[in-house]
Protein backbone atom coordinates (compact mmCIF):
# COMPACT_ATOMS: atom_id res chain seq x y z
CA UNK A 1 0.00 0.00 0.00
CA UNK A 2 2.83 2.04 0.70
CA UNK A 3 3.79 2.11 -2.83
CA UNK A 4 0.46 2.59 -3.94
CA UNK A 5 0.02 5.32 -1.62
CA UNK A 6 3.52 7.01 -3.18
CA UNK A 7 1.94 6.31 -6.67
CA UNK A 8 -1.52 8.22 -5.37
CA UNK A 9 0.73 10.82 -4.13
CA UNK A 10 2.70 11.40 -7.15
CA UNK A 11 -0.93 11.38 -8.96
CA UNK A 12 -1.92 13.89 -6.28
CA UNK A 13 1.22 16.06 -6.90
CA UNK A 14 0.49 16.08 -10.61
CA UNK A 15 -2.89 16.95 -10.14
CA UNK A 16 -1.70 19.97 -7.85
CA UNK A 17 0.56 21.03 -10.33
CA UNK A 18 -2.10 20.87 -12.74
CA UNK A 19 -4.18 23.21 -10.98
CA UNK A 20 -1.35 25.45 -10.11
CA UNK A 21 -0.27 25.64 -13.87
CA UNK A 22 -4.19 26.29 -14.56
CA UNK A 23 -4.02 29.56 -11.75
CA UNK A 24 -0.65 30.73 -13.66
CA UNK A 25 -2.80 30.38 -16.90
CA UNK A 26 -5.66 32.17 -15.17
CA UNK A 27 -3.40 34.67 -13.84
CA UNK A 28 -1.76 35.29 -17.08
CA UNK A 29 -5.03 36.00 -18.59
CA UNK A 30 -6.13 37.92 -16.22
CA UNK A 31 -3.00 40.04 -16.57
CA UNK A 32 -3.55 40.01 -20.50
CA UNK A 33 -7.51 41.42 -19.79
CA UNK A 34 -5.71 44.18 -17.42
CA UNK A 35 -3.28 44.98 -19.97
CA UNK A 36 -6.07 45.26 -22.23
CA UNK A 37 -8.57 46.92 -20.10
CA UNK A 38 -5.82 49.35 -19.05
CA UNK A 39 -4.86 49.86 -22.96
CA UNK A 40 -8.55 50.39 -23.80
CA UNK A 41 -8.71 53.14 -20.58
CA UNK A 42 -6.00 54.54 -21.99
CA UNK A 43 -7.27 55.02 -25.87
CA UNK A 44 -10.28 56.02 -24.13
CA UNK A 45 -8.40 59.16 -22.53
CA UNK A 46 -6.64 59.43 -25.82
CA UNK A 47 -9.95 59.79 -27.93
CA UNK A 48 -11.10 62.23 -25.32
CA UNK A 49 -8.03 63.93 -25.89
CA UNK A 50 -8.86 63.94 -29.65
CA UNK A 51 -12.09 64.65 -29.15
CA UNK A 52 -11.28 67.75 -27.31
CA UNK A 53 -8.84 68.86 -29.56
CA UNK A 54 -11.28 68.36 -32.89
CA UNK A 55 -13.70 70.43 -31.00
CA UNK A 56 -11.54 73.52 -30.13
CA UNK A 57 -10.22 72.99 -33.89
CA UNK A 58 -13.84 73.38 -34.76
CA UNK A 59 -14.54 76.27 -32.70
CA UNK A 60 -11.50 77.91 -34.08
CA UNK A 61 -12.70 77.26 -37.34
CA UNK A 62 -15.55 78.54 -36.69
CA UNK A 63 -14.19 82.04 -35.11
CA UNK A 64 -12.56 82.51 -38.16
CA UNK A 65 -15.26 81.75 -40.30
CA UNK A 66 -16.83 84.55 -38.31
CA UNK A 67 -14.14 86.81 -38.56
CA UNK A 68 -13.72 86.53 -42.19
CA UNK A 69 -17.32 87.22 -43.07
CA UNK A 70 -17.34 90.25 -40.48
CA UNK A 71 -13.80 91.14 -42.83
CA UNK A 72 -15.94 90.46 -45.90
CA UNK A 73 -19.31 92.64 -44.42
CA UNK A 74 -16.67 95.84 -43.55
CA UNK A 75 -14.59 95.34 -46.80
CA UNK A 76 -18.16 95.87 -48.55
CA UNK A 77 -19.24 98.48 -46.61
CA UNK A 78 -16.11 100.44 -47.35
CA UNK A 79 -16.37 99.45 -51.15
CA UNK A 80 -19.96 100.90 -50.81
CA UNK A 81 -19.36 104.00 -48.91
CA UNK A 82 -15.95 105.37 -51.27
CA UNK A 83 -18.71 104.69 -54.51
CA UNK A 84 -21.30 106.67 -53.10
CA UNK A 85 -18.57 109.33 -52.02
CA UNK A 86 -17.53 109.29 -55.15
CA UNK A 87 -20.62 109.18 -56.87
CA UNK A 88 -21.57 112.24 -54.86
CA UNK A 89 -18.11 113.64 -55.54
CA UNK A 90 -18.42 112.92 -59.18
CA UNK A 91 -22.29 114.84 -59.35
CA UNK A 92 -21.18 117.40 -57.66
CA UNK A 93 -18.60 117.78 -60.31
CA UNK A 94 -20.51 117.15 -62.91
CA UNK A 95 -23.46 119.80 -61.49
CA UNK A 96 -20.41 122.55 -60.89
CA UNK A 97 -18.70 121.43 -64.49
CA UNK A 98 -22.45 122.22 -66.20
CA UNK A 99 -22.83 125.59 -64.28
CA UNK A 100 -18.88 126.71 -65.64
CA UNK A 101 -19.99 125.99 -69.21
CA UNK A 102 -23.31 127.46 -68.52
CA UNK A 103 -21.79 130.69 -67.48
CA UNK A 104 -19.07 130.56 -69.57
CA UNK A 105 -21.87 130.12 -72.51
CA UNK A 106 -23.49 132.86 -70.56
CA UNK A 107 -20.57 135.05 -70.74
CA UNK A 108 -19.37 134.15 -74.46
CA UNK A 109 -23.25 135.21 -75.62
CA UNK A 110 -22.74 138.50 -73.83
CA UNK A 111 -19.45 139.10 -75.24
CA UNK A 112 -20.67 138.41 -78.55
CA UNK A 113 -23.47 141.13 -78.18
CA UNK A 114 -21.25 143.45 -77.12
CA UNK A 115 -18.39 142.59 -80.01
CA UNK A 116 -21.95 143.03 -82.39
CA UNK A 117 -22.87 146.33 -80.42
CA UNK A 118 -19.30 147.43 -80.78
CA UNK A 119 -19.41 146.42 -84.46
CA UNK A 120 -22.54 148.38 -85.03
CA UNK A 121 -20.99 151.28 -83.21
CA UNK A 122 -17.59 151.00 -85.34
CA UNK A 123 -19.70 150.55 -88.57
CA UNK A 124 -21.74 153.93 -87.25
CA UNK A 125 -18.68 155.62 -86.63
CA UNK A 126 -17.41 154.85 -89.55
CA UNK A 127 -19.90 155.83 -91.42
CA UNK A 128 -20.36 159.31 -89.71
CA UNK A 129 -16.37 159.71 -90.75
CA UNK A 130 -17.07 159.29 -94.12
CA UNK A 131 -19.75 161.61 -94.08
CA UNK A 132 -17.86 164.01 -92.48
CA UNK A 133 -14.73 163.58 -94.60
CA UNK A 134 -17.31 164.33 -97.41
CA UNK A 135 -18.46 167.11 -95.85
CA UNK A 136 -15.09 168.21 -95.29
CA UNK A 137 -14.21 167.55 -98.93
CA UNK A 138 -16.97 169.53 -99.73
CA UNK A 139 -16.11 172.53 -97.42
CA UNK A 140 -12.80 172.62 -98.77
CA UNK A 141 -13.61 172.26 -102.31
CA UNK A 142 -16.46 175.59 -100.99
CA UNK A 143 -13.24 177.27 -99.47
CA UNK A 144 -10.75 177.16 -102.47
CA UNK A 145 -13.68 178.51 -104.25
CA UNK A 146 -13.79 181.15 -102.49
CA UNK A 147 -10.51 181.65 -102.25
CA UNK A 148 -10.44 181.66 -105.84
CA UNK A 149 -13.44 183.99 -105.92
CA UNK A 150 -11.92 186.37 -103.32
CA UNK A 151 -8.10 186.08 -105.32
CA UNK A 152 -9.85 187.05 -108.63
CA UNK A 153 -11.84 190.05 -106.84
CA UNK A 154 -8.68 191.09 -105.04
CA UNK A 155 -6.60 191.39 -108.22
CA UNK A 156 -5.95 188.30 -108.66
């Protein structure tokens, strides 16, 4: 029995080891589920992370969306308020431009009428010269016939 009992024993040391080779497989999976458990807590911090960081991205994004329309909105408002200052600038030109001709039309007319008035009054003078240069002529002509008359009655 003795040597039975040894054989048992041996069985019963197997079997032990058995069981203890089982809890080191156990405990190595365990360890492999912690490993993974901790690796999946840690991608899970990681995609918050990411997560995070895609939403401040979008929020920047979206500030300077903003900011480029509001750059867009006051570049058009400028481009809108120099054309109407111009286009005031350029009627008001335009209005002052039509009054200069106006007067200066104004002005040439007038000068005309008095170049025609001036002509008229040349043409009038000139015409009272002649007749007085006629009537000069004439007194003359008169005067050396007398002169003649009074030579011949003098003893001439």
């Amino acid at each position: 029995m003795s040597d039975m009992n040894l054989t048992q024993a041996a069985d019963e040391i197997r079997k032990i080891l058995r069981g203890f080779k089982a809890v080191e497989q156990v405990s190595a999976a365990l360890e492999s589920v912690g490993s993974i458990q901790n690796a999946g807590k840690e991608a899970e911090t990681q995609l918050g992370c990411i997560k995070a960081e895609i939403q401040k991205a979008q929020e920047e994004l979206t500030a300077a969306k903003v900011e480029i329309q509001n750059a867009k909105d006051e570049a058009k408002k400028v481009s809108a308020d120099a054309k109407a200052k111009a286009e005031n600038k350029m009627d008001k030109l335009a209005k002052e431009a039509a009054e200069f001709a106006a007067k200066a039309n104004e002005d040439a007319c007038a000068m005309t009428a008095k170049v025609e008035a001036a002509k008229l009054d040349l043409d009038k003078v000139l015409t009272d010269r002649d007749a007085a240069q006629r009537e000069l002529d004439d007194l003359e002509a008169k005067i050396a016939k007398v002169k003649a008359q009074a030579a011949k009655l003098l003893g001439g």
